[in-house]
PDB file of N, CA and C in Angstrom:
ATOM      1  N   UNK A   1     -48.814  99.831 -53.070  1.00  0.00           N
ATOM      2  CA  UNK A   1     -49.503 100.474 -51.995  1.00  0.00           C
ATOM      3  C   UNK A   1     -49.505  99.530 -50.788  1.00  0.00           C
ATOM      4  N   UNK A   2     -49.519 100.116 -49.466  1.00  0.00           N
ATOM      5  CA  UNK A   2     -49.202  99.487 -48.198  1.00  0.00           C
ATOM      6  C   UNK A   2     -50.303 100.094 -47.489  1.00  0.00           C
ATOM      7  N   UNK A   3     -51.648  98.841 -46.988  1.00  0.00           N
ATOM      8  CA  UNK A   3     -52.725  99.512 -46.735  1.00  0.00           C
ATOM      9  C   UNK A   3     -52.560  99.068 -44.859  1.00  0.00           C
ATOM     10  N   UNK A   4     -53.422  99.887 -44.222  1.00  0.00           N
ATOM     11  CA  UNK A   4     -53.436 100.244 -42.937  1.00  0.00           C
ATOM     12  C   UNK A   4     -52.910  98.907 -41.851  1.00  0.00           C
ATOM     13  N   UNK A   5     -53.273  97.525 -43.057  1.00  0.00           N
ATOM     14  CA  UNK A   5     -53.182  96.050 -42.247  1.00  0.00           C
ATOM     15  C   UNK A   5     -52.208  95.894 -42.549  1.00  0.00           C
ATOM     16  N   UNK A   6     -51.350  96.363 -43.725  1.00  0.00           N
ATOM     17  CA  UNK A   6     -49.456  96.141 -43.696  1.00  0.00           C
ATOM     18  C   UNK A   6     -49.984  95.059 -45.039  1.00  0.00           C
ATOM     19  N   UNK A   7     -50.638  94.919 -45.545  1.00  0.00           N
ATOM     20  CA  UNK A   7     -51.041  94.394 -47.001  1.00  0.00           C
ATOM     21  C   UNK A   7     -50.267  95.003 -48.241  1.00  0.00           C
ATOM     22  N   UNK A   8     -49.845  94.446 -48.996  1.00  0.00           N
ATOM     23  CA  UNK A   8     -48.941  95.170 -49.942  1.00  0.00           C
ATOM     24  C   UNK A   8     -50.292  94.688 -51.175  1.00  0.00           C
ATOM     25  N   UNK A   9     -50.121  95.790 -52.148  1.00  0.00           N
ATOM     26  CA  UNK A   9     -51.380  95.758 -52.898  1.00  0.00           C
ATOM     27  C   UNK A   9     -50.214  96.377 -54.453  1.00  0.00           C
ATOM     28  N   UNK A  10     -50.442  95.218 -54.935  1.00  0.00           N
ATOM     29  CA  UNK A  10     -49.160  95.250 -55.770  1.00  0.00           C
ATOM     30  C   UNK A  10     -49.592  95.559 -57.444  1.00  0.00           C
ATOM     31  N   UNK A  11     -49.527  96.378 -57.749  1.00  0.00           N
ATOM     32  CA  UNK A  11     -50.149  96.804 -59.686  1.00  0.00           C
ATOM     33  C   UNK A  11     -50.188  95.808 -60.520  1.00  0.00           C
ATOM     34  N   UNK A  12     -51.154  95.131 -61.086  1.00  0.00           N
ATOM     35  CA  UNK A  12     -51.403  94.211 -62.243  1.00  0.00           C
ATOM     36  C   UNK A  12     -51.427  93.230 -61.251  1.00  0.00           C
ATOM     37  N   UNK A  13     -51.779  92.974 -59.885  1.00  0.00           N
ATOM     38  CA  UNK A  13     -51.802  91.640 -59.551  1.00  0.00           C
ATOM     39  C   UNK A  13     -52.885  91.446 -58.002  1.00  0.00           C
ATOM     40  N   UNK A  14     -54.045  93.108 -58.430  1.00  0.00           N
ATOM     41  CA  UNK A  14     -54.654  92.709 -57.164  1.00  0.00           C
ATOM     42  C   UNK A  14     -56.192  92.702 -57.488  1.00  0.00           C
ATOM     43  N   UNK A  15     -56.854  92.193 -56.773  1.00  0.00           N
ATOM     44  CA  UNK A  15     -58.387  91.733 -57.209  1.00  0.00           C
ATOM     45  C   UNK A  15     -58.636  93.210 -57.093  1.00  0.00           C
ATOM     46  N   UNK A  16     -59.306  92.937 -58.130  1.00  0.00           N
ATOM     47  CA  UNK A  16     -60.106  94.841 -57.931  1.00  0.00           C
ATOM     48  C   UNK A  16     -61.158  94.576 -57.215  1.00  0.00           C
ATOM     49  N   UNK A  17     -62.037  93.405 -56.644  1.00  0.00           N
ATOM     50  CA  UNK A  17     -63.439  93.850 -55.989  1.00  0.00           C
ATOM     51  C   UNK A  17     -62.405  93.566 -54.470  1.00  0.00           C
ATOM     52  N   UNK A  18     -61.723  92.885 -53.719  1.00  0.00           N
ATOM     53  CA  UNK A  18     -60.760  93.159 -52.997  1.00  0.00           C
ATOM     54  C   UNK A  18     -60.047  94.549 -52.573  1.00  0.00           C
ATOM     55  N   UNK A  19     -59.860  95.393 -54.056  1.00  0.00           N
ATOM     56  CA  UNK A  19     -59.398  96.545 -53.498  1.00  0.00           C
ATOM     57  C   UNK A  19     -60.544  97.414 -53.323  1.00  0.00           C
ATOM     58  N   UNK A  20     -62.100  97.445 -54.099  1.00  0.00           N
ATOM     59  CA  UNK A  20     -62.928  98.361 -53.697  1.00  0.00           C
ATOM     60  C   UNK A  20     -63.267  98.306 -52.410  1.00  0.00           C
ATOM     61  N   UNK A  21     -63.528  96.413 -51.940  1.00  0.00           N
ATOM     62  CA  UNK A  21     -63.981  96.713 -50.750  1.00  0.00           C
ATOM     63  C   UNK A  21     -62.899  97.164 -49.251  1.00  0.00           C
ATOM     64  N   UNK A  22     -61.766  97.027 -49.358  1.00  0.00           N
ATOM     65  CA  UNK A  22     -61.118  97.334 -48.320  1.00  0.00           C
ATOM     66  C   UNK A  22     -60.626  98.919 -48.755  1.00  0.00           C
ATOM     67  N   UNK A  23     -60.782  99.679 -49.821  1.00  0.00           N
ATOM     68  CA  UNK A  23     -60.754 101.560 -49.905  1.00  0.00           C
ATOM     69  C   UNK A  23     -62.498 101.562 -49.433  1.00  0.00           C
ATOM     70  N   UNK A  24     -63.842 101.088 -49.959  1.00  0.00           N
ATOM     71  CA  UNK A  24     -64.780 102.165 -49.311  1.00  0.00           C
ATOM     72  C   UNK A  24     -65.878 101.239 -48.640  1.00  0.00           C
ATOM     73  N   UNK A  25     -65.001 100.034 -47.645  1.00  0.00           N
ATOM     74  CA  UNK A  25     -65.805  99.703 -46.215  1.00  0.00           C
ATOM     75  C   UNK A  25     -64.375  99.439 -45.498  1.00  0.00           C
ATOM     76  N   UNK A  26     -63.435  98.432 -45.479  1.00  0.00           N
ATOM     77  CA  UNK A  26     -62.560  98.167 -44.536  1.00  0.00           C
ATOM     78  C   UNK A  26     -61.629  99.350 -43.968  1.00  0.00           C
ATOM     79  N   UNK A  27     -61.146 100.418 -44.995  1.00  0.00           N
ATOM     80  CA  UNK A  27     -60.279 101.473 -44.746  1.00  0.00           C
ATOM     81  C   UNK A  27     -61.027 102.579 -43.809  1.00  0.00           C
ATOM     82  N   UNK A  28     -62.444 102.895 -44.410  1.00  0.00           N
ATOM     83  CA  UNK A  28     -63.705 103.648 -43.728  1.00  0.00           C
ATOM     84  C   UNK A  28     -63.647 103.121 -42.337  1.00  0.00           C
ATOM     85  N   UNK A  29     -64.645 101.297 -42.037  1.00  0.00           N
ATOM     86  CA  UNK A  29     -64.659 101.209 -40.780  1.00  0.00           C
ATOM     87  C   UNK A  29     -64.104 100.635 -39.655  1.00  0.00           C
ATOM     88  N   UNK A  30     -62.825 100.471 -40.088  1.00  0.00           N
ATOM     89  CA  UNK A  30     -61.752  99.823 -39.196  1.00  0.00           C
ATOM     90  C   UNK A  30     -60.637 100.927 -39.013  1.00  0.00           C
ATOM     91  N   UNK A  31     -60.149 100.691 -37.862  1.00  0.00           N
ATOM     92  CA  UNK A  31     -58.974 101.752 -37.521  1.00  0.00           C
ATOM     93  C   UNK A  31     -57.605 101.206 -38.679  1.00  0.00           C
ATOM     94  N   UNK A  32     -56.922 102.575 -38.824  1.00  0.00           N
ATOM     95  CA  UNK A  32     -56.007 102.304 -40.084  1.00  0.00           C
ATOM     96  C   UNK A  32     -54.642 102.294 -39.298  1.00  0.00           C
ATOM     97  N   UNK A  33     -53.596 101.048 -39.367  1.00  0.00           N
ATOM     98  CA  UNK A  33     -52.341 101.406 -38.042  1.00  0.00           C
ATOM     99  C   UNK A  33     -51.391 101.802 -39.259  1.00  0.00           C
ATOM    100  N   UNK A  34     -51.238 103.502 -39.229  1.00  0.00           N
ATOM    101  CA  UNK A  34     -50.117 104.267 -39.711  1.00  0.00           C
ATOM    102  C   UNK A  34     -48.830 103.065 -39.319  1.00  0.00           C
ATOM    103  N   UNK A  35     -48.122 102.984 -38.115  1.00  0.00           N
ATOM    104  CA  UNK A  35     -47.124 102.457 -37.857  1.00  0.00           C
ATOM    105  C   UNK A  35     -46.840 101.363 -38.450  1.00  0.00           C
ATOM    106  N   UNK A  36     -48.113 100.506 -38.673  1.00  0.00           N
ATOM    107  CA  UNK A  36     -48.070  99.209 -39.139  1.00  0.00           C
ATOM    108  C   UNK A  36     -47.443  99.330 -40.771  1.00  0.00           C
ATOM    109  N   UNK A  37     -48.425 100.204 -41.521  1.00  0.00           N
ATOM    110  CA  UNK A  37     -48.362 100.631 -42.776  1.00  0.00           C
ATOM    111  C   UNK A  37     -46.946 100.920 -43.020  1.00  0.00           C
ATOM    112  N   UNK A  38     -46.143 102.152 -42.455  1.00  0.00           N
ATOM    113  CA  UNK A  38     -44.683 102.259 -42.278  1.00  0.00           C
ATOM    114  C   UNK A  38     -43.528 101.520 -42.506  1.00  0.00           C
ATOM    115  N   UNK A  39     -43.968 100.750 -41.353  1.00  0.00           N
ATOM    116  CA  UNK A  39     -43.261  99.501 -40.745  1.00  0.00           C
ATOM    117  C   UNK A  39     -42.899  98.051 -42.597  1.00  0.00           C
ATOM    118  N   UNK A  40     -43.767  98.187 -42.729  1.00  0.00           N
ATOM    119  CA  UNK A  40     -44.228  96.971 -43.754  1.00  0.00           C
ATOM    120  C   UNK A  40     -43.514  97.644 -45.006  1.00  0.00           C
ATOM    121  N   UNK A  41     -43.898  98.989 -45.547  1.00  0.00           N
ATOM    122  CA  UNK A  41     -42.866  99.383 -46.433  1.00  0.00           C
ATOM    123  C   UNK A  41     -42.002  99.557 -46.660  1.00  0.00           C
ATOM    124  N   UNK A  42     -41.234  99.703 -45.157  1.00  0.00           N
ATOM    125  CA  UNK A  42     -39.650  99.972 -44.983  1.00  0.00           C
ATOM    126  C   UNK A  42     -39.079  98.764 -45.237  1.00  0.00           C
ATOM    127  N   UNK A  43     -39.791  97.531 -44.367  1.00  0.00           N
ATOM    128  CA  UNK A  43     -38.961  96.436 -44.490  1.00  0.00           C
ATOM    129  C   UNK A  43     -38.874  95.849 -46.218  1.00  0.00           C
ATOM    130  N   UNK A  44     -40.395  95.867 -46.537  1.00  0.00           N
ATOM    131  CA  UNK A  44     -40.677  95.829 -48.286  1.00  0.00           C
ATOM    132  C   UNK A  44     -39.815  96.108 -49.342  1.00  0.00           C
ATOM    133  N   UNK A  45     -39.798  97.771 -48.977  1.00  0.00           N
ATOM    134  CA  UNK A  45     -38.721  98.416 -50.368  1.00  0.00           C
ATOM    135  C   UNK A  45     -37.305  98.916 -50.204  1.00  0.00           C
ATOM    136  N   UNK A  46     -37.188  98.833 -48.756  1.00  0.00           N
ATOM    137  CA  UNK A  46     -36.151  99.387 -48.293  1.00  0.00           C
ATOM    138  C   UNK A  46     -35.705 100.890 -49.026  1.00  0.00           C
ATOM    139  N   UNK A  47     -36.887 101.937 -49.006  1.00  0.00           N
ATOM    140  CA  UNK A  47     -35.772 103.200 -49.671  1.00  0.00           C
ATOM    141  C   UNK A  47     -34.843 103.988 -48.959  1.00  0.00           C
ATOM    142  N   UNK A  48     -33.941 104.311 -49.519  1.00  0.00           N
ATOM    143  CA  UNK A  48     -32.794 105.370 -49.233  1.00  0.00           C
ATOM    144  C   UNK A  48     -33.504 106.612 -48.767  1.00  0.00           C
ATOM    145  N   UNK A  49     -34.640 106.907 -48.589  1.00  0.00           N
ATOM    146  CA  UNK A  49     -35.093 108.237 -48.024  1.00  0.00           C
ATOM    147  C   UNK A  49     -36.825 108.392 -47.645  1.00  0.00           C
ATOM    148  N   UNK A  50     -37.193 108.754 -47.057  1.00  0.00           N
ATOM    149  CA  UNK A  50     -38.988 108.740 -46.949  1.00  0.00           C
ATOM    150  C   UNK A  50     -39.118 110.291 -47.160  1.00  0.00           C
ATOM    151  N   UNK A  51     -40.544 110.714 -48.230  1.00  0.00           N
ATOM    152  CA  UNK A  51     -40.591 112.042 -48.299  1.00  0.00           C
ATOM    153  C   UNK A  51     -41.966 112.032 -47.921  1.00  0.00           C
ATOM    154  N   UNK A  52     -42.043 113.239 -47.017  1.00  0.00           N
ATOM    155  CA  UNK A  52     -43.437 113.626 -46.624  1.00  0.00           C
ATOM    156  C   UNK A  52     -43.834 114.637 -46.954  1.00  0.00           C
ATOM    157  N   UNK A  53     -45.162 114.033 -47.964  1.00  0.00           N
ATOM    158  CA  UNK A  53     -45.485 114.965 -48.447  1.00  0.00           C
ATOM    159  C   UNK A  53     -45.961 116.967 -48.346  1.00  0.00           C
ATOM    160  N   UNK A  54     -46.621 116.700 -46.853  1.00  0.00           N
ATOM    161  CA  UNK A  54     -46.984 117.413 -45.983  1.00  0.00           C
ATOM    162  C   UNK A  54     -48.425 117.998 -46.199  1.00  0.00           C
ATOM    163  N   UNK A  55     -49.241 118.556 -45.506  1.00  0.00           N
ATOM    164  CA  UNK A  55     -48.347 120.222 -45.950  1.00  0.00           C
ATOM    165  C   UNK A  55     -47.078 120.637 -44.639  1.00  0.00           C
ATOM    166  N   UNK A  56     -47.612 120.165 -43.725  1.00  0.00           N
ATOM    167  CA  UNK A  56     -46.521 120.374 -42.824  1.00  0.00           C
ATOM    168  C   UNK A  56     -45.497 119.078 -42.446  1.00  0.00           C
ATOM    169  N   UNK A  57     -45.008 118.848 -41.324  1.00  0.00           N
ATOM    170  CA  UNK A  57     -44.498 117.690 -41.003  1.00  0.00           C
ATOM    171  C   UNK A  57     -44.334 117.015 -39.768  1.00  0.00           C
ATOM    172  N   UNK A  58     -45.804 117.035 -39.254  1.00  0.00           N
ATOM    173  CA  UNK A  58     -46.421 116.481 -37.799  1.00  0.00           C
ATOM    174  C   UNK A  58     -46.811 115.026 -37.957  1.00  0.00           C
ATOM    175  N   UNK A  59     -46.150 114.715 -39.281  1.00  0.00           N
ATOM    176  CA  UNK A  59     -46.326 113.229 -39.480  1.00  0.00           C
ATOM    177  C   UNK A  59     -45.007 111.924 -38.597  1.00  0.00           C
ATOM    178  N   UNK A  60     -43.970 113.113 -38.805  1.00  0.00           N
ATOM    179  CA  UNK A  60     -42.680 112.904 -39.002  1.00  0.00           C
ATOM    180  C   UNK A  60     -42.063 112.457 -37.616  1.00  0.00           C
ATOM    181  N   UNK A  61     -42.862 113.082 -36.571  1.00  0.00           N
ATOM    182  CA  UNK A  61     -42.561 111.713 -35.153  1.00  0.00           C
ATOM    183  C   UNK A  61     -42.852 110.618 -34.932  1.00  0.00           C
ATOM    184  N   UNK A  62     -44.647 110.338 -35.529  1.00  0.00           N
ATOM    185  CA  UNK A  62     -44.842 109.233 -35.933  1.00  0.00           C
ATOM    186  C   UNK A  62     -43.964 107.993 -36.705  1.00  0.00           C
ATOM    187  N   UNK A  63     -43.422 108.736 -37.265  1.00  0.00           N
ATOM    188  CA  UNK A  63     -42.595 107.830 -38.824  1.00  0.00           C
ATOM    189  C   UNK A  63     -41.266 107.809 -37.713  1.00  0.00           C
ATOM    190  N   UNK A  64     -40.945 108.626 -37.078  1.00  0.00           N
ATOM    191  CA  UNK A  64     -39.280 108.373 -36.776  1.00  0.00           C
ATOM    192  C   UNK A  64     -40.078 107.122 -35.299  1.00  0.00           C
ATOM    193  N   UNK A  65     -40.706 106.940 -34.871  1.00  0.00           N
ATOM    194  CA  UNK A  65     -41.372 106.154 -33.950  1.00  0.00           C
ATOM    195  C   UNK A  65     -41.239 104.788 -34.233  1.00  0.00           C
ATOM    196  N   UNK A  66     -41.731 104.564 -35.741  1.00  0.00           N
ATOM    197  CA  UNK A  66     -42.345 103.602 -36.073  1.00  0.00           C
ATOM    198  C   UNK A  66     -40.780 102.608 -36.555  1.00  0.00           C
ATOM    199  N   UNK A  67     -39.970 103.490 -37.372  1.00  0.00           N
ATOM    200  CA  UNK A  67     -38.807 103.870 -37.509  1.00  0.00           C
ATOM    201  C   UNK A  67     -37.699 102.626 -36.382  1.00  0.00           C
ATOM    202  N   UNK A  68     -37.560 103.641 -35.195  1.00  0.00           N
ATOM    203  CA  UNK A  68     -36.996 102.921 -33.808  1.00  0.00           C
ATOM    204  C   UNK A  68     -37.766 101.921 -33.627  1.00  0.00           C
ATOM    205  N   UNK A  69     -38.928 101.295 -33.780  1.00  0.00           N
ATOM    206  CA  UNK A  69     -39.942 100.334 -33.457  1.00  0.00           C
ATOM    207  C   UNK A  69     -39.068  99.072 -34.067  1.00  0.00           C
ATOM    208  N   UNK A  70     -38.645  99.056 -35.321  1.00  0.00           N
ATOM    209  CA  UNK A  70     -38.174  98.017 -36.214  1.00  0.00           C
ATOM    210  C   UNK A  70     -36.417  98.256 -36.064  1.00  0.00           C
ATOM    211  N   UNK A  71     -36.114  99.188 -35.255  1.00  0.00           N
ATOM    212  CA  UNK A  71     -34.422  99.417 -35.462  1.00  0.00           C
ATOM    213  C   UNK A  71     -34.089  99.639 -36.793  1.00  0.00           C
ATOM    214  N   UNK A  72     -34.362 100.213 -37.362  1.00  0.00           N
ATOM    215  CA  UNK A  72     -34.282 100.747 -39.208  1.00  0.00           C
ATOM    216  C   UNK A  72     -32.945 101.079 -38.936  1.00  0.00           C
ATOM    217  N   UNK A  73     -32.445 100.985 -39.917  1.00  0.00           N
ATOM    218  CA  UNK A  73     -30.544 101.360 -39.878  1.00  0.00           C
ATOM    219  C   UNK A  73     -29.928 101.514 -38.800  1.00  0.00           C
ATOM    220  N   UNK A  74     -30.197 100.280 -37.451  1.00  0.00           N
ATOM    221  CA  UNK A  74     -29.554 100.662 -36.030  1.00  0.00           C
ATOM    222  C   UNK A  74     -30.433 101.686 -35.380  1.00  0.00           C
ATOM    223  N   UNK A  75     -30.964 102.568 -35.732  1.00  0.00           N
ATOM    224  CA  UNK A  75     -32.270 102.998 -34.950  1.00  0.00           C
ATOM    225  C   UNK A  75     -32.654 103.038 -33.573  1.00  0.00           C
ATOM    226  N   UNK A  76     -32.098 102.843 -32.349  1.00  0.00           N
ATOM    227  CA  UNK A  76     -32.636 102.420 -31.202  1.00  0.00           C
ATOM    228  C   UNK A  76     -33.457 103.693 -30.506  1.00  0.00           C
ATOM    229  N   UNK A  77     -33.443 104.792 -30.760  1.00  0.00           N
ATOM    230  CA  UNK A  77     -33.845 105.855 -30.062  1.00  0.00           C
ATOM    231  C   UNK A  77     -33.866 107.392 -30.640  1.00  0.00           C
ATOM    232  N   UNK A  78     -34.863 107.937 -29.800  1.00  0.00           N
ATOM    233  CA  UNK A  78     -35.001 109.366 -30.752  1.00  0.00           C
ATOM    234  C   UNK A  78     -33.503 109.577 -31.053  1.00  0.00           C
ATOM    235  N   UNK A  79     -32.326 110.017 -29.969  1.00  0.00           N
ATOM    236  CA  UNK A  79     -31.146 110.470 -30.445  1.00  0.00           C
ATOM    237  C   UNK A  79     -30.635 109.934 -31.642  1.00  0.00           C
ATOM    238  N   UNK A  80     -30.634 108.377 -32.109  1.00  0.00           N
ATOM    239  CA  UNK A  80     -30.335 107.864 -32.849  1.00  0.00           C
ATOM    240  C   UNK A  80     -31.062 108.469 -34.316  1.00  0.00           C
ATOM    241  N   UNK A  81     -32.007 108.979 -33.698  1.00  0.00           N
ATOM    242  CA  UNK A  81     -32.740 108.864 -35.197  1.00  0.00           C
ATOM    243  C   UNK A  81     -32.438 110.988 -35.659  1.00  0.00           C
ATOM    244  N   UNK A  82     -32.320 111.140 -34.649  1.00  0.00           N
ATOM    245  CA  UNK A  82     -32.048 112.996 -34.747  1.00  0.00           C
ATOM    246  C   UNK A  82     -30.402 113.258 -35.117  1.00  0.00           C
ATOM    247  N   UNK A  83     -29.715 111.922 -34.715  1.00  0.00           N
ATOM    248  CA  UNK A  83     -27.588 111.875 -35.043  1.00  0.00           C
ATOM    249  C   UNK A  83     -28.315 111.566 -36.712  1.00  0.00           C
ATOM    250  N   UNK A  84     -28.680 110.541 -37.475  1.00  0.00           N
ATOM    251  CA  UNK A  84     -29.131 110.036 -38.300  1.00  0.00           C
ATOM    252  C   UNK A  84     -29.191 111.804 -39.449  1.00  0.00           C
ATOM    253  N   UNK A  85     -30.387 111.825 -38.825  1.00  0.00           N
ATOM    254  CA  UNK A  85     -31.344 112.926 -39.604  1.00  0.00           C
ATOM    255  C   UNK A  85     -30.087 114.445 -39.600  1.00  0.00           C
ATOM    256  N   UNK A  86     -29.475 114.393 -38.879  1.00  0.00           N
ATOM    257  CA  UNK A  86     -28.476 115.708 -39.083  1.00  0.00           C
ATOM    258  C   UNK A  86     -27.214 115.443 -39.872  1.00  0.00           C
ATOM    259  N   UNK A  87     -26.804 114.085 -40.163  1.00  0.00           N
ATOM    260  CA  UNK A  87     -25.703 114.113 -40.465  1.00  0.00           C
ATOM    261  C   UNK A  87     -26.213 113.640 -42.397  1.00  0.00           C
ATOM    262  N   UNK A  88     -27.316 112.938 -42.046  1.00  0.00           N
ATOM    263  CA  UNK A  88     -27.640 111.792 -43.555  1.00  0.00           C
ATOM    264  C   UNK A  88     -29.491 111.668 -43.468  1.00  0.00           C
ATOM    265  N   UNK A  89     -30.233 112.869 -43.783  1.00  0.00           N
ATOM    266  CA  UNK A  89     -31.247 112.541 -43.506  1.00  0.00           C
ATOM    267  C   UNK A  89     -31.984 111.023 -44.102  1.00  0.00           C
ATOM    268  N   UNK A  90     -32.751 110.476 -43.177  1.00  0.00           N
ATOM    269  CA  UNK A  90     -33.562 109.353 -43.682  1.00  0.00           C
ATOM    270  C   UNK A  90     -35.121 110.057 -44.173  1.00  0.00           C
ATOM    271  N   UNK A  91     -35.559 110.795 -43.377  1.00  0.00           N
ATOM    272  CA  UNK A  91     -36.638 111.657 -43.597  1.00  0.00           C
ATOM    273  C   UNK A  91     -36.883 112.871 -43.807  1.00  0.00           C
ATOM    274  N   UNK A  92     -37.721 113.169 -44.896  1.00  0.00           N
ATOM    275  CA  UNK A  92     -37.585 114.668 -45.881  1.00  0.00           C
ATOM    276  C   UNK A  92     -38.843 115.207 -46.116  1.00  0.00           C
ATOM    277  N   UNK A  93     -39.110 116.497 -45.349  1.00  0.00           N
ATOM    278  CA  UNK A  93     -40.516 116.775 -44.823  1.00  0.00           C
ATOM    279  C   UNK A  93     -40.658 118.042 -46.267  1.00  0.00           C
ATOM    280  N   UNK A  94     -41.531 117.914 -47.480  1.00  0.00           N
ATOM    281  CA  UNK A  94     -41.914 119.336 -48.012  1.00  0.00           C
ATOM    282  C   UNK A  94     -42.145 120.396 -47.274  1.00  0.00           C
ATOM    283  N   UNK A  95     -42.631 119.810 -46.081  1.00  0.00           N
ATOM    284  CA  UNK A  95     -42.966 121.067 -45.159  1.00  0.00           C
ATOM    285  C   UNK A  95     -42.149 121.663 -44.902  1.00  0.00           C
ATOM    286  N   UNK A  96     -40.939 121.414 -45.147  1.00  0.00           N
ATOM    287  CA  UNK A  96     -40.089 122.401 -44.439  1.00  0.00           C
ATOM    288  C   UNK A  96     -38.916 122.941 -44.871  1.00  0.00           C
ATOM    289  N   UNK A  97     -38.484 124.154 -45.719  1.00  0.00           N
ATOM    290  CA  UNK A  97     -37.616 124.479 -46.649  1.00  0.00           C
ATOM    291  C   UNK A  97     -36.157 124.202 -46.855  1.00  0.00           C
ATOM    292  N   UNK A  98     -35.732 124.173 -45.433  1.00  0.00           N
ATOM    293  CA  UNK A  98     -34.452 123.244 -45.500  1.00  0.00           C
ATOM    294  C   UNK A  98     -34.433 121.807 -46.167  1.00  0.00           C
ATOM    295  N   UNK A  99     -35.045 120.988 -45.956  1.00  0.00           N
ATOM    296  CA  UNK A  99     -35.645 119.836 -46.167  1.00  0.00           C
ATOM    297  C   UNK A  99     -35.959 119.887 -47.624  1.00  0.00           C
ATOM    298  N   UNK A 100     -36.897 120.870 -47.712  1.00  0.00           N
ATOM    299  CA  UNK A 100     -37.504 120.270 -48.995  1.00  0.00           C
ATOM    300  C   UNK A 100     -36.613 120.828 -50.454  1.00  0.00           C
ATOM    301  N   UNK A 101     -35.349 121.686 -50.618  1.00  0.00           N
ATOM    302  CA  UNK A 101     -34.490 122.009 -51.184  1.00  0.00           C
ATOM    303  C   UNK A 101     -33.869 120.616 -50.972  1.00  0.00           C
ATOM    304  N   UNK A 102     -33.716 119.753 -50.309  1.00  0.00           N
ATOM    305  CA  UNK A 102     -32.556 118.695 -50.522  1.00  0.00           C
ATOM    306  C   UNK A 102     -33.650 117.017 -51.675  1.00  0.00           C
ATOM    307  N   UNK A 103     -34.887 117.533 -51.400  1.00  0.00           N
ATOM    308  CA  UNK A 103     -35.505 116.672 -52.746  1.00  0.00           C
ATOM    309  C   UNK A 103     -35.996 117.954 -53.890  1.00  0.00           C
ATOM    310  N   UNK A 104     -35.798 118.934 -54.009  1.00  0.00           N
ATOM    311  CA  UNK A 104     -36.282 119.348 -55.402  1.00  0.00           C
ATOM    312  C   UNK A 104     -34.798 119.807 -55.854  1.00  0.00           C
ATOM    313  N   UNK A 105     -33.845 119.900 -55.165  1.00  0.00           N
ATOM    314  CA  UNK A 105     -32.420 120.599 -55.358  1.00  0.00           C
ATOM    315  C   UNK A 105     -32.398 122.325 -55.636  1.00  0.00           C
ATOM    316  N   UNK A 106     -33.424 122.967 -54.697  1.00  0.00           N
ATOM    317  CA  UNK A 106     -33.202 124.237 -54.524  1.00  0.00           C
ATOM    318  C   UNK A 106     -33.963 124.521 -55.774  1.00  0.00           C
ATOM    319  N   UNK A 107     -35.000 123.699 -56.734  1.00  0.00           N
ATOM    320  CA  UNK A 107     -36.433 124.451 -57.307  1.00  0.00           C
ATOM    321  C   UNK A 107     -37.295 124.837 -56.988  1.00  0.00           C
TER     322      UNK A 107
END
């Protein structure tokens, strides 16, 4: 998990009174930077695809933002990231049936 400060919170190796208090006071009363969060996982795990969950996919400018922010696969600009997304999507919205047939394979 990649929390709002770009903290990687890694299974079998994180303080649990650490994780209560930054899920129900630090996450609550501090602003959470989506971009930051993004940013930190991409460089982290590097995956072959980001899926959003949705229900829709008004997440998904944000993410292609954050995206060009770091130059992710050459990245420099929306066009870059819309040539990208038409030819080899990087980002895969449930929200949206074209899309979401290319992660369930048309289930």
């Amino acid at each position: 998990m990649v929390d709002g400060r770009g903290r990687i919170w890694r299974p079998f190796a994180v303080n649990a009174e650490a994780l209560w208090r930054y899920t129900f006071a630090t996450q609550i009363l501090e602003t959470y930077d989506f971009t930051r969060a993004v940013q930190v996982a991409m460089r982290e795990y590097a995956p072959d695809r980001i899926i959003l969950l949705g229900p829709g996919d008004t997440l998904g400018g944000a993410i292609a933002q954050a995206l060009i922010a770091i130059e992710w696969r050459g990245l420099k600009s929306k066009q870059d990231f819309q040539d990208a997304q038409a030819s080899d999507p990087i980002l895969l919205s449930m929200g949206r049936e074209d899309q979401r047939t290319l992660v369930t394979g048309g289930r």
